[in-house]
C-alpha atoms as a PDB file:
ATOM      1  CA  UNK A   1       0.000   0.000   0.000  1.00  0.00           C
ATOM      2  CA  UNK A   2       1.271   3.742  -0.866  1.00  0.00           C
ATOM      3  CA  UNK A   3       0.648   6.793   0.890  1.00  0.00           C
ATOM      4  CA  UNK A   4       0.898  10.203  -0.037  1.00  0.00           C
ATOM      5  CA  UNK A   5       3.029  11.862   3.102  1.00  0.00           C
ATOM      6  CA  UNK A   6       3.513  15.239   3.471  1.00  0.00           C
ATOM      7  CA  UNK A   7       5.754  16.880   6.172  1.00  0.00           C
ATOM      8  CA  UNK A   8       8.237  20.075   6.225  1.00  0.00           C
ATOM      9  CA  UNK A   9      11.952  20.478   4.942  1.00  0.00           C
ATOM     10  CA  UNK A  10      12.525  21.951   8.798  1.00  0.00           C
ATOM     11  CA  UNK A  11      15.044  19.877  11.086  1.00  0.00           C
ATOM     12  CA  UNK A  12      12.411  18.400  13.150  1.00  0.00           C
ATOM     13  CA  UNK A  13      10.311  17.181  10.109  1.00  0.00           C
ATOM     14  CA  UNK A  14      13.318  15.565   8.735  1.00  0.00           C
ATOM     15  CA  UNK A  15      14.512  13.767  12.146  1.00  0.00           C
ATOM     16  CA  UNK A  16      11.424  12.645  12.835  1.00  0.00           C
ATOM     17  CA  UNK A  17      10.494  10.710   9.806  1.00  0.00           C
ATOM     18  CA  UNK A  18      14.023   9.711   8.484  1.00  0.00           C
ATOM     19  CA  UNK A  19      13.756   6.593   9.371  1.00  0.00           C
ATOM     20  CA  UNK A  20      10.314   6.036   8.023  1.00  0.00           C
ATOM     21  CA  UNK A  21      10.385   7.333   4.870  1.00  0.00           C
ATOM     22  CA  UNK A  22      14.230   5.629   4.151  1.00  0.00           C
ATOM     23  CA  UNK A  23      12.847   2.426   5.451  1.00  0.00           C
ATOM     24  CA  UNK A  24      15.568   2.126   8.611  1.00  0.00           C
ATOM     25  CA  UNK A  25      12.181   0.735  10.801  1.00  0.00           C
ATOM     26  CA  UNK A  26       9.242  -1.880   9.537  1.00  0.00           C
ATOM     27  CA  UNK A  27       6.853   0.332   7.803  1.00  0.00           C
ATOM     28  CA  UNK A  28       3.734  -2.608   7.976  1.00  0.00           C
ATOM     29  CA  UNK A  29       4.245  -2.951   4.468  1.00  0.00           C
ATOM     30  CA  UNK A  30       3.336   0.386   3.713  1.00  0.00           C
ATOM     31  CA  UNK A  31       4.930   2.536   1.393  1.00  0.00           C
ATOM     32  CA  UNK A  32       5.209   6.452   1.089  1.00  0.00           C
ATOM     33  CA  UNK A  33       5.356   8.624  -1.317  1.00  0.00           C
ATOM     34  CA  UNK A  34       6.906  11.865   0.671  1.00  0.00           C
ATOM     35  CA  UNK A  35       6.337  15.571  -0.813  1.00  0.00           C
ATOM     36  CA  UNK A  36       8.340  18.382   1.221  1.00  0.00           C
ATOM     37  CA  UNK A  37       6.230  21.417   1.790  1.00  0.00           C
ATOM     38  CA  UNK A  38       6.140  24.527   3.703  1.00  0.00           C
ATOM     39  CA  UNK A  39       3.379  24.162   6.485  1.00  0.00           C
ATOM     40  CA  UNK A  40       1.516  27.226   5.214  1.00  0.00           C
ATOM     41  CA  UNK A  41       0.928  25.150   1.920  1.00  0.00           C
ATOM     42  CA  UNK A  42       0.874  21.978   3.603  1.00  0.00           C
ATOM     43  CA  UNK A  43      -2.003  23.457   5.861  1.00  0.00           C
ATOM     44  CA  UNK A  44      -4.017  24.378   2.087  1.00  0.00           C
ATOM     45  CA  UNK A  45      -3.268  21.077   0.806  1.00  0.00           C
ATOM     46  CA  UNK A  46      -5.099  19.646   4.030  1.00  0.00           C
ATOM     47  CA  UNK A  47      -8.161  21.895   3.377  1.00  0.00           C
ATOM     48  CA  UNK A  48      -8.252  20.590   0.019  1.00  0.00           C
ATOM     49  CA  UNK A  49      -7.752  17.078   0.744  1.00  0.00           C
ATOM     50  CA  UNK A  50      -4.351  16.340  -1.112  1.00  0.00           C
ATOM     51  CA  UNK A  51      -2.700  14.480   0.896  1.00  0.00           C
ATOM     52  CA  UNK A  52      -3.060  11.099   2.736  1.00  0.00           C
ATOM     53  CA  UNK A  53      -1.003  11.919   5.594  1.00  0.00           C
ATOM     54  CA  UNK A  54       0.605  15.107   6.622  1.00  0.00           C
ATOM     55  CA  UNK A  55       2.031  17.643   8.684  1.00  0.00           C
ATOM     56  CA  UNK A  56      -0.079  20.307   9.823  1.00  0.00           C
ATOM     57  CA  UNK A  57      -0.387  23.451  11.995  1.00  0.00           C
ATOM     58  CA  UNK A  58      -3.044  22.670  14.585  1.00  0.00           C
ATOM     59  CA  UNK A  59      -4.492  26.195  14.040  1.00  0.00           C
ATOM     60  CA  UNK A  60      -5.978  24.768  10.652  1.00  0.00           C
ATOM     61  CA  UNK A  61      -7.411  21.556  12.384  1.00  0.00           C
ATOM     62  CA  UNK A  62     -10.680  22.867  12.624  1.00  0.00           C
ATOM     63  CA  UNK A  63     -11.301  23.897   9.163  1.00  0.00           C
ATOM     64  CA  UNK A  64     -10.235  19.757   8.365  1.00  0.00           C
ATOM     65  CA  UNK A  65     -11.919  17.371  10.677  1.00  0.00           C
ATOM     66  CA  UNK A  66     -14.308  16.542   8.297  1.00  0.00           C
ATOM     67  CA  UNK A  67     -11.678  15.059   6.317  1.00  0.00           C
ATOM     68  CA  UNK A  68      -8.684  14.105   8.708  1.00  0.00           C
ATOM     69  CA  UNK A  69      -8.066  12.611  11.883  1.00  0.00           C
ATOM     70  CA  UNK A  70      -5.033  13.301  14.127  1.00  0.00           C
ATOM     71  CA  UNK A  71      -2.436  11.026  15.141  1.00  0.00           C
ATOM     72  CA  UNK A  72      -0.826  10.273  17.926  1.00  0.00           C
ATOM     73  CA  UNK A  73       2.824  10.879  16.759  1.00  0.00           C
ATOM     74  CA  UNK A  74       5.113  13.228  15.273  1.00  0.00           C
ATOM     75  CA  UNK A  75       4.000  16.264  16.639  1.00  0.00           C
ATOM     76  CA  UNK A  76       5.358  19.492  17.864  1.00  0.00           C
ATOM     77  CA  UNK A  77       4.469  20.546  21.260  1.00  0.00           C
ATOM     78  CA  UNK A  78       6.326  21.994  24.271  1.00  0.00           C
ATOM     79  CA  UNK A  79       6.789  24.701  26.822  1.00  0.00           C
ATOM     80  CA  UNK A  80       8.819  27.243  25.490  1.00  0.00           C
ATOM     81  CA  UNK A  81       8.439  26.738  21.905  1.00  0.00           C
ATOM     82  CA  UNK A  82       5.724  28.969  20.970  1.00  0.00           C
ATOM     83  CA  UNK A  83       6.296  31.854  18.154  1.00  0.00           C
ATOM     84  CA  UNK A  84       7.744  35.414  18.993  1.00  0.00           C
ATOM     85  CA  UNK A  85       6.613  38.579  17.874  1.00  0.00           C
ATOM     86  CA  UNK A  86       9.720  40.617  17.019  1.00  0.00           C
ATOM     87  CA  UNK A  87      10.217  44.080  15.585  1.00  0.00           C
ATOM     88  CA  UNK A  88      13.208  46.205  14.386  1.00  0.00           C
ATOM     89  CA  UNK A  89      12.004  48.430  17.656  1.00  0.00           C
ATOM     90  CA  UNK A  90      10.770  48.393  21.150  1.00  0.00           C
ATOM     91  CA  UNK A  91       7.094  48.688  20.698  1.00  0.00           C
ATOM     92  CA  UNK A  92       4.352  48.477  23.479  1.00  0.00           C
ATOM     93  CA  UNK A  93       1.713  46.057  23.014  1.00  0.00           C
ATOM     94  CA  UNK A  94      -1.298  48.564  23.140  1.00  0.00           C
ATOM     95  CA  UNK A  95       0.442  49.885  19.923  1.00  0.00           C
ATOM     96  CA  UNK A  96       0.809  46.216  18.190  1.00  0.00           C
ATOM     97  CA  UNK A  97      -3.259  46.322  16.847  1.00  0.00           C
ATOM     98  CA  UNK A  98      -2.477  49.590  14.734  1.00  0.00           C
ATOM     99  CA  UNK A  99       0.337  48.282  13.315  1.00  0.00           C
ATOM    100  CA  UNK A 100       1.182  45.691  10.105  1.00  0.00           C
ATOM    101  CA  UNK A 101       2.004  42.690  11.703  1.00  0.00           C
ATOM    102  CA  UNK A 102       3.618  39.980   9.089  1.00  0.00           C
ATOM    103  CA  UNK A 103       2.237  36.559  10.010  1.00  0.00           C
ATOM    104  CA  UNK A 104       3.431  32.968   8.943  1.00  0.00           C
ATOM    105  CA  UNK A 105       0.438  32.026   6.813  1.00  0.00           C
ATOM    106  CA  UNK A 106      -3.230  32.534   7.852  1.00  0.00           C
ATOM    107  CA  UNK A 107      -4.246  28.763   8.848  1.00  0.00           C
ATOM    108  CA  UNK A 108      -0.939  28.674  11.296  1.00  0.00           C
ATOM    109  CA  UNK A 109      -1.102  28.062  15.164  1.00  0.00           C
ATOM    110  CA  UNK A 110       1.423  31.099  14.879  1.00  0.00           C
ATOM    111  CA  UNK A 111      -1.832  33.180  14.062  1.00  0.00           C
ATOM    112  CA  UNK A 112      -4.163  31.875  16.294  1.00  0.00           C
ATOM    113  CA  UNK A 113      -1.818  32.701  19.021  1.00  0.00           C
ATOM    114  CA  UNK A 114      -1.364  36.200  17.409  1.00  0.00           C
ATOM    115  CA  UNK A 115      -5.086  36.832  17.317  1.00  0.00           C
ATOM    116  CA  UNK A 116      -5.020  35.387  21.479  1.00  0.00           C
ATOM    117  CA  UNK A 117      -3.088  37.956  22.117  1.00  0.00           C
ATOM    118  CA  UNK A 118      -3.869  40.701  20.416  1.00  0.00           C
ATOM    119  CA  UNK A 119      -7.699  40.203  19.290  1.00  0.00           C
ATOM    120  CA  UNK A 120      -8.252  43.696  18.044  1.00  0.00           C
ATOM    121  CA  UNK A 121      -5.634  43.511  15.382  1.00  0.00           C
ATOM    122  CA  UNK A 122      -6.145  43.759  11.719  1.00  0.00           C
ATOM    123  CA  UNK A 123      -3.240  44.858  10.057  1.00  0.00           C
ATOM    124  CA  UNK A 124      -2.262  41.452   8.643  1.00  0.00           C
ATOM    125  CA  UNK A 125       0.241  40.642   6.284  1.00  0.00           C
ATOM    126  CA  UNK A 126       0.378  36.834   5.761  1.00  0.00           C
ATOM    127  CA  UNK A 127       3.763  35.387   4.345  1.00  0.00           C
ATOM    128  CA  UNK A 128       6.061  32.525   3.784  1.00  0.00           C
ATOM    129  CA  UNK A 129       7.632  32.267   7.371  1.00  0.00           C
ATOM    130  CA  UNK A 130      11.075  32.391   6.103  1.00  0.00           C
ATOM    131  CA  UNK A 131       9.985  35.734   4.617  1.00  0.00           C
ATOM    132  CA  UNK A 132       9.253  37.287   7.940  1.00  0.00           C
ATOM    133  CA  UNK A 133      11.986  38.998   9.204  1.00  0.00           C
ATOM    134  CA  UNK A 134      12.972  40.962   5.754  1.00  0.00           C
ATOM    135  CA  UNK A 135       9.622  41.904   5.367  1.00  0.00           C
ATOM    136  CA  UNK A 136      10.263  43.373   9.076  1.00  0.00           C
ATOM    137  CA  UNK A 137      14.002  44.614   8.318  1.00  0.00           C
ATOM    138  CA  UNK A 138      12.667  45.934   5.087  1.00  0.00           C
ATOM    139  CA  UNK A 139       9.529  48.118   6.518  1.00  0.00           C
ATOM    140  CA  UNK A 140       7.331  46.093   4.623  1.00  0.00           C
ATOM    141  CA  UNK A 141       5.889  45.277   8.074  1.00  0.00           C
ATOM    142  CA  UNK A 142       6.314  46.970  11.385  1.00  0.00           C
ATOM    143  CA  UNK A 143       6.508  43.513  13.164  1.00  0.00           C
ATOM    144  CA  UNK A 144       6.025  40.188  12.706  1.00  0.00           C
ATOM    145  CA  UNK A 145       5.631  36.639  14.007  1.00  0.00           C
ATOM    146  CA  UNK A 146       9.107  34.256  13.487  1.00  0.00           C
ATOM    147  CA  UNK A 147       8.214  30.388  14.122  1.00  0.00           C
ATOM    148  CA  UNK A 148      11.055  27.642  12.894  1.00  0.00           C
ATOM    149  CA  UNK A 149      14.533  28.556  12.720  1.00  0.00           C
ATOM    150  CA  UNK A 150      14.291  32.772  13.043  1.00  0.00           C
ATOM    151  CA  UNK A 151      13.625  31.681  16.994  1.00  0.00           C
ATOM    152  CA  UNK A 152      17.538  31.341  16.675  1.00  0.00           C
ATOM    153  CA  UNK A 153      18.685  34.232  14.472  1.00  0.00           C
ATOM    154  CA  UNK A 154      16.299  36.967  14.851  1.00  0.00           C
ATOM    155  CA  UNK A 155      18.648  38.981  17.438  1.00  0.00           C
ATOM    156  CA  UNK A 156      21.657  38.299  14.750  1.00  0.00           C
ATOM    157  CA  UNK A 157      19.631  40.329  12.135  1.00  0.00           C
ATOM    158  CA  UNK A 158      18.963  43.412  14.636  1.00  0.00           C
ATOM    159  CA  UNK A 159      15.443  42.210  15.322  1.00  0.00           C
ATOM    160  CA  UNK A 160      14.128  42.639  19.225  1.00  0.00           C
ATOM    161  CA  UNK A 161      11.807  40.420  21.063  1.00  0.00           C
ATOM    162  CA  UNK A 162       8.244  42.151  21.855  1.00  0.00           C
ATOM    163  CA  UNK A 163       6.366  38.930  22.813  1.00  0.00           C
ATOM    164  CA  UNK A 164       6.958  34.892  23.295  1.00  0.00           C
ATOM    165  CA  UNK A 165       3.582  34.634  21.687  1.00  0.00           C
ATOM    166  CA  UNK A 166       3.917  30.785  23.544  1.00  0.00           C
ATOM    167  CA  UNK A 167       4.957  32.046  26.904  1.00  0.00           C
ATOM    168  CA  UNK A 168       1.060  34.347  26.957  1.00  0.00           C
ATOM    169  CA  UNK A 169      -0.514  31.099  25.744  1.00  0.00           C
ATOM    170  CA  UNK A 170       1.096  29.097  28.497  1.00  0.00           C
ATOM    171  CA  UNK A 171       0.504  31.591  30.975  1.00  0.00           C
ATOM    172  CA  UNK A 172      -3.586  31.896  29.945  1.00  0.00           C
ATOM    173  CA  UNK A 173      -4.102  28.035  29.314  1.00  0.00           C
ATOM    174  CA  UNK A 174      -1.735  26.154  31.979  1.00  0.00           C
ATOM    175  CA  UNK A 175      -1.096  23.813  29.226  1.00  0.00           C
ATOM    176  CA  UNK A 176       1.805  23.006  26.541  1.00  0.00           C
ATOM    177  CA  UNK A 177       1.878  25.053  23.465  1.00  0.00           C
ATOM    178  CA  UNK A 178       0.492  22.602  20.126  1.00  0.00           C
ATOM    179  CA  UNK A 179       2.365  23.911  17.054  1.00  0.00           C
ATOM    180  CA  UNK A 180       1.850  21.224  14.955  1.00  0.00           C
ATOM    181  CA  UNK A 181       0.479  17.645  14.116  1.00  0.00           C
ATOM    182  CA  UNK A 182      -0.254  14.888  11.852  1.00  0.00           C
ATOM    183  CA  UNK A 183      -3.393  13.972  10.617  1.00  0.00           C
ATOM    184  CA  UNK A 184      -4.280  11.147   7.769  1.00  0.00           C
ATOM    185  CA  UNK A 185      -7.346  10.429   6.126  1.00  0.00           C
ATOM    186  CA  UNK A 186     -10.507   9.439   7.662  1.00  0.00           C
ATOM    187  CA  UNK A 187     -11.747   7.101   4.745  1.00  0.00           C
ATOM    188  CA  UNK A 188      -8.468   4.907   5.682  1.00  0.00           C
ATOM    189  CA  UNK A 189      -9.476   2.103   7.473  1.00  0.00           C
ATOM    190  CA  UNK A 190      -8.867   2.092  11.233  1.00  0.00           C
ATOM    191  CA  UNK A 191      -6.100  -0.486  11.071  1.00  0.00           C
ATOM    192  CA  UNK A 192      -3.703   1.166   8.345  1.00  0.00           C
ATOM    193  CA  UNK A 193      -4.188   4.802  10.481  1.00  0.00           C
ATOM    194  CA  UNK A 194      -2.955   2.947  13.950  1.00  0.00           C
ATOM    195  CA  UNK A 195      -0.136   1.509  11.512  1.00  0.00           C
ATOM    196  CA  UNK A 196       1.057   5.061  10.507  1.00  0.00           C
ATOM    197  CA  UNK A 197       0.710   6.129  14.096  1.00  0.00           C
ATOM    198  CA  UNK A 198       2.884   3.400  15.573  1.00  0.00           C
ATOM    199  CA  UNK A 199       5.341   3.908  12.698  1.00  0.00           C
ATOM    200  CA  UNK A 200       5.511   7.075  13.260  1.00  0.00           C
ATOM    201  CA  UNK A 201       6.134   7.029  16.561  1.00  0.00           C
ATOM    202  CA  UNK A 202       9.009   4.277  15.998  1.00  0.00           C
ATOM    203  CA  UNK A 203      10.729   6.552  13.559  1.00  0.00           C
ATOM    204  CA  UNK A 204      10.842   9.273  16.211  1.00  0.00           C
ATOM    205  CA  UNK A 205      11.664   6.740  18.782  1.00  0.00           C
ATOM    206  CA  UNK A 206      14.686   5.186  16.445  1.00  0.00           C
ATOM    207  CA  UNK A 207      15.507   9.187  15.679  1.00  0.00           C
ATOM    208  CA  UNK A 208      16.273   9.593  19.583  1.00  0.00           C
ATOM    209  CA  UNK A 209      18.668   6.224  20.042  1.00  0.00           C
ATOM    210  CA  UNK A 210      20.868   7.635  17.116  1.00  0.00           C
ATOM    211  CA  UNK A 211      20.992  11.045  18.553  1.00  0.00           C
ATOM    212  CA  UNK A 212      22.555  13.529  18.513  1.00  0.00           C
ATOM    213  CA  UNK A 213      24.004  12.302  15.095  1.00  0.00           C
ATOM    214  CA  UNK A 214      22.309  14.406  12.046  1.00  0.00           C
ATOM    215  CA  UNK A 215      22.193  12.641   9.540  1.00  0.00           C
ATOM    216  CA  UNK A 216      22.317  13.149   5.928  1.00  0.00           C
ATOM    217  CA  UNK A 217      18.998  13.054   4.906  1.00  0.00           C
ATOM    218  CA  UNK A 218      18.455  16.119   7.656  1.00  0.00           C
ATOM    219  CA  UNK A 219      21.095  17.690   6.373  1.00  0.00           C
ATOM    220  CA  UNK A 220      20.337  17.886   2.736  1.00  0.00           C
ATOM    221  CA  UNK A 221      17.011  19.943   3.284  1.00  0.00           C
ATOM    222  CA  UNK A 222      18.205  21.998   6.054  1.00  0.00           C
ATOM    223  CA  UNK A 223      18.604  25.353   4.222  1.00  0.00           C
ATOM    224  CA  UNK A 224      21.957  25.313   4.843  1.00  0.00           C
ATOM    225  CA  UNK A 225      22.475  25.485   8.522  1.00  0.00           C
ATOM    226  CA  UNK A 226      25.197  24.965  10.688  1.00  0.00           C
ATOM    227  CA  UNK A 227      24.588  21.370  12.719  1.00  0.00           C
ATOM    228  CA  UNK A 228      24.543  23.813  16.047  1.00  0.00           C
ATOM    229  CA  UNK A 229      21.805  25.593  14.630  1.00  0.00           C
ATOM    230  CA  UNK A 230      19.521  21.771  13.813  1.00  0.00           C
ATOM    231  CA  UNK A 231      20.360  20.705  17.279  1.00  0.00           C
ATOM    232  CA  UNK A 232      18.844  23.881  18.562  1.00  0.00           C
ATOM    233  CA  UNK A 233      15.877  23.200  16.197  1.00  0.00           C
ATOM    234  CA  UNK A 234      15.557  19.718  16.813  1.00  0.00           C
ATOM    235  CA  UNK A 235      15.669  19.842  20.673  1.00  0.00           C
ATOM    236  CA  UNK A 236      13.567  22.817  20.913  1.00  0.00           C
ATOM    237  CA  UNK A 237      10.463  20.852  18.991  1.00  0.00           C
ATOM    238  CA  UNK A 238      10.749  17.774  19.148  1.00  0.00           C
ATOM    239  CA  UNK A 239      10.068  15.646  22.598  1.00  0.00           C
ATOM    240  CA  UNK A 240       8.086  13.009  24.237  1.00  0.00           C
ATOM    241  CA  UNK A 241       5.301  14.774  22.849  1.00  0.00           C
ATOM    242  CA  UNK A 242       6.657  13.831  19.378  1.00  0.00           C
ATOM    243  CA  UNK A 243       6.369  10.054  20.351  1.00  0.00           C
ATOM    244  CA  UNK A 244       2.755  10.134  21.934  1.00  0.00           C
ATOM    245  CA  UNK A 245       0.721  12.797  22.615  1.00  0.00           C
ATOM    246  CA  UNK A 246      -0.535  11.252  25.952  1.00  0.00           C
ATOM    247  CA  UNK A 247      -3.494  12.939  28.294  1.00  0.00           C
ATOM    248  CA  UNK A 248      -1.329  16.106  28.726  1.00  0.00           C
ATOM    249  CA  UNK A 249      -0.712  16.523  24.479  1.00  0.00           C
ATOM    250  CA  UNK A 250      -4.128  16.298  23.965  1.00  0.00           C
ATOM    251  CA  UNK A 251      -5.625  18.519  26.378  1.00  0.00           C
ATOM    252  CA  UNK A 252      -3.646  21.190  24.809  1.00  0.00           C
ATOM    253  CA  UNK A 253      -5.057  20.593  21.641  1.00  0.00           C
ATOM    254  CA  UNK A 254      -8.184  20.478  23.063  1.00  0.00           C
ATOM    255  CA  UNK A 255      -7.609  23.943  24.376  1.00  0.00           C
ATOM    256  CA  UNK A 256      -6.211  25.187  21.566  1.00  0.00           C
ATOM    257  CA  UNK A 257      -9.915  24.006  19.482  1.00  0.00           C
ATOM    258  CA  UNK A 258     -11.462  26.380  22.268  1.00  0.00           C
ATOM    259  CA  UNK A 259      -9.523  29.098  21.230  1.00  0.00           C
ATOM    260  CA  UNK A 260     -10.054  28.658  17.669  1.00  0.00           C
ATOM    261  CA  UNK A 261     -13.814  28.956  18.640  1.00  0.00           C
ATOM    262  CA  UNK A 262     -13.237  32.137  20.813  1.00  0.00           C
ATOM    263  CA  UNK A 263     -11.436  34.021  18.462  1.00  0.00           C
ATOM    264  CA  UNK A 264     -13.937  32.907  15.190  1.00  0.00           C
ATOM    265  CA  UNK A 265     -16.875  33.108  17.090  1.00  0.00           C
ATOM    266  CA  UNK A 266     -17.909  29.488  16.104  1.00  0.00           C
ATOM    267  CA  UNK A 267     -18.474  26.360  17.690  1.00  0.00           C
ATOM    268  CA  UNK A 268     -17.132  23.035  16.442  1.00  0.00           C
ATOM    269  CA  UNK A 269     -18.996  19.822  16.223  1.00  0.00           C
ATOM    270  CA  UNK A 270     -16.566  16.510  15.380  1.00  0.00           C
ATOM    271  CA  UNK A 271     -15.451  15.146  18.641  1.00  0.00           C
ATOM    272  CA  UNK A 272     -13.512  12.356  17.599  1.00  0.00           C
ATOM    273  CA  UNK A 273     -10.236  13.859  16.810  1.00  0.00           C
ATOM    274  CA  UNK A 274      -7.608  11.434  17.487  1.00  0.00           C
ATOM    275  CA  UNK A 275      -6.499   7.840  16.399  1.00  0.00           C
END
């Protein structure tokens, strides 16, 4: 059996299905065919229904449940791994809603932790995340939101910190912050979904025992960073909660649904939302 599988070119993306998708762990006889994506088009994809299985940002979950169901594995969630809002000045935060905030695609958890936040602003620019901070640096926008690998270099460019967008949501929710998932198909039958859960899980698992060697296949798509920099990336999102969600990894995704209804003013019906 083949699978369309669709995850990011980021470090953590890479390390966590390495061994999957170049076969280093039993696969159940499935076989995938992998397409590397940015999550802002991996996120449209999902609303369109392109992909079997693939990497999402939970802030678009809502707008897919009638198509996909979550797994348990290969997720991004943590304390202290949220998105930062970051300008090329000090700015006070009663100022942010007036200004032109660039954002890492509309359907990201980076914006639904934005609009948490700051509710009342409109001033919206939505970009390719690795087009943030010139757009910032530039003047195109008077701040923006940095997820991925600008968590590391932002202060290098001459960028300042305004807000750890993930420290507000930890500090209004008591729980972990959910950046992103996996979901597959809800038309594949029950037993082929726990399948790609457990082998996902066992390529994260497998990922861990080899660590902290990067290996090439991480390398290759990393956008040219230094291994110091991956390392930073990798053990900044990926964790136990990469493995198995658990009670805790789910509650927060839970709470991040509520949100998603608070800030849209709607109310979601599918319940059943994981594996």
């Amino acid at each position: 059996m083949k699978l369309t599988l669709g995850f990011s070119p980021c470090p953590n993306d890479t390390f966590i299905f390495d061994a999957l998708v170049n076969k280093k762990i039993p696969t159940g006889g499935i076989d995938f065919e992998v397409v590397l994506e940015d999550v802002q088009t991996l996120n449209e994809w999902a609303i369109q229904g392109r992909l079997d299985t693939t990497k999402i940002s939970y802030g678009v979950l809502p707008k897919i449940l009638n198509r996909y169901i979550a797994l348990n594995a290969g997720g991004a969630l943590g304390k202290g791994v949220g998105p930062l809002l970051v300008s090329k000045t000090a700015l006070k935060n009663e100022d942010i809603q007036d200004k032109i905030i660039a954002i890492p695609g509309m359907d990201t958890t980076a914006h639904l932790l934005f609009s948490l936040a700051f509710p009342a602003a409109q001033k919206k620019q939505f970009l390719r995340f690795s087009e943030i901070e010139n757009a910032v640096l530039q003047g195109r926008a008077e701040a923006g939101v940095i997820i991925h690998e600008n968590r590391f270099t932002f202060q290098d460019r001459g960028l300042v910190k305004l807000m750890d967008l993930g420290e507000y949501w930890e500090k209004e929710t008591k729980s972990p912050v959910p950046l992103g998932g996996i979901v597959i198909r809800r038309t594949l039958s029950s037993e082929v979904q726990q399948q790609v859960d457990d082998s996902i899980s066992n390529s994260v698992k497998y990922a861990f025992n080899h660590y902290p060697v990067i290996t090439d296949y991480v390398k290759m798509h990393s956008q040219e960073m230094n291994e110091r920099v991956m390392r930073q990336h990798i053990d900044l999102y990926v964790n136990d909660f990469s493995v198995s969600l658990n009670t805790d990894g789910k509650a927060a995704v839970f709470n991040l649904l509520k949100v998603y209804e608070q800030v849209n003013q709607v109310q979601l019906t599918e319940d059943h939302l994981f594996v």
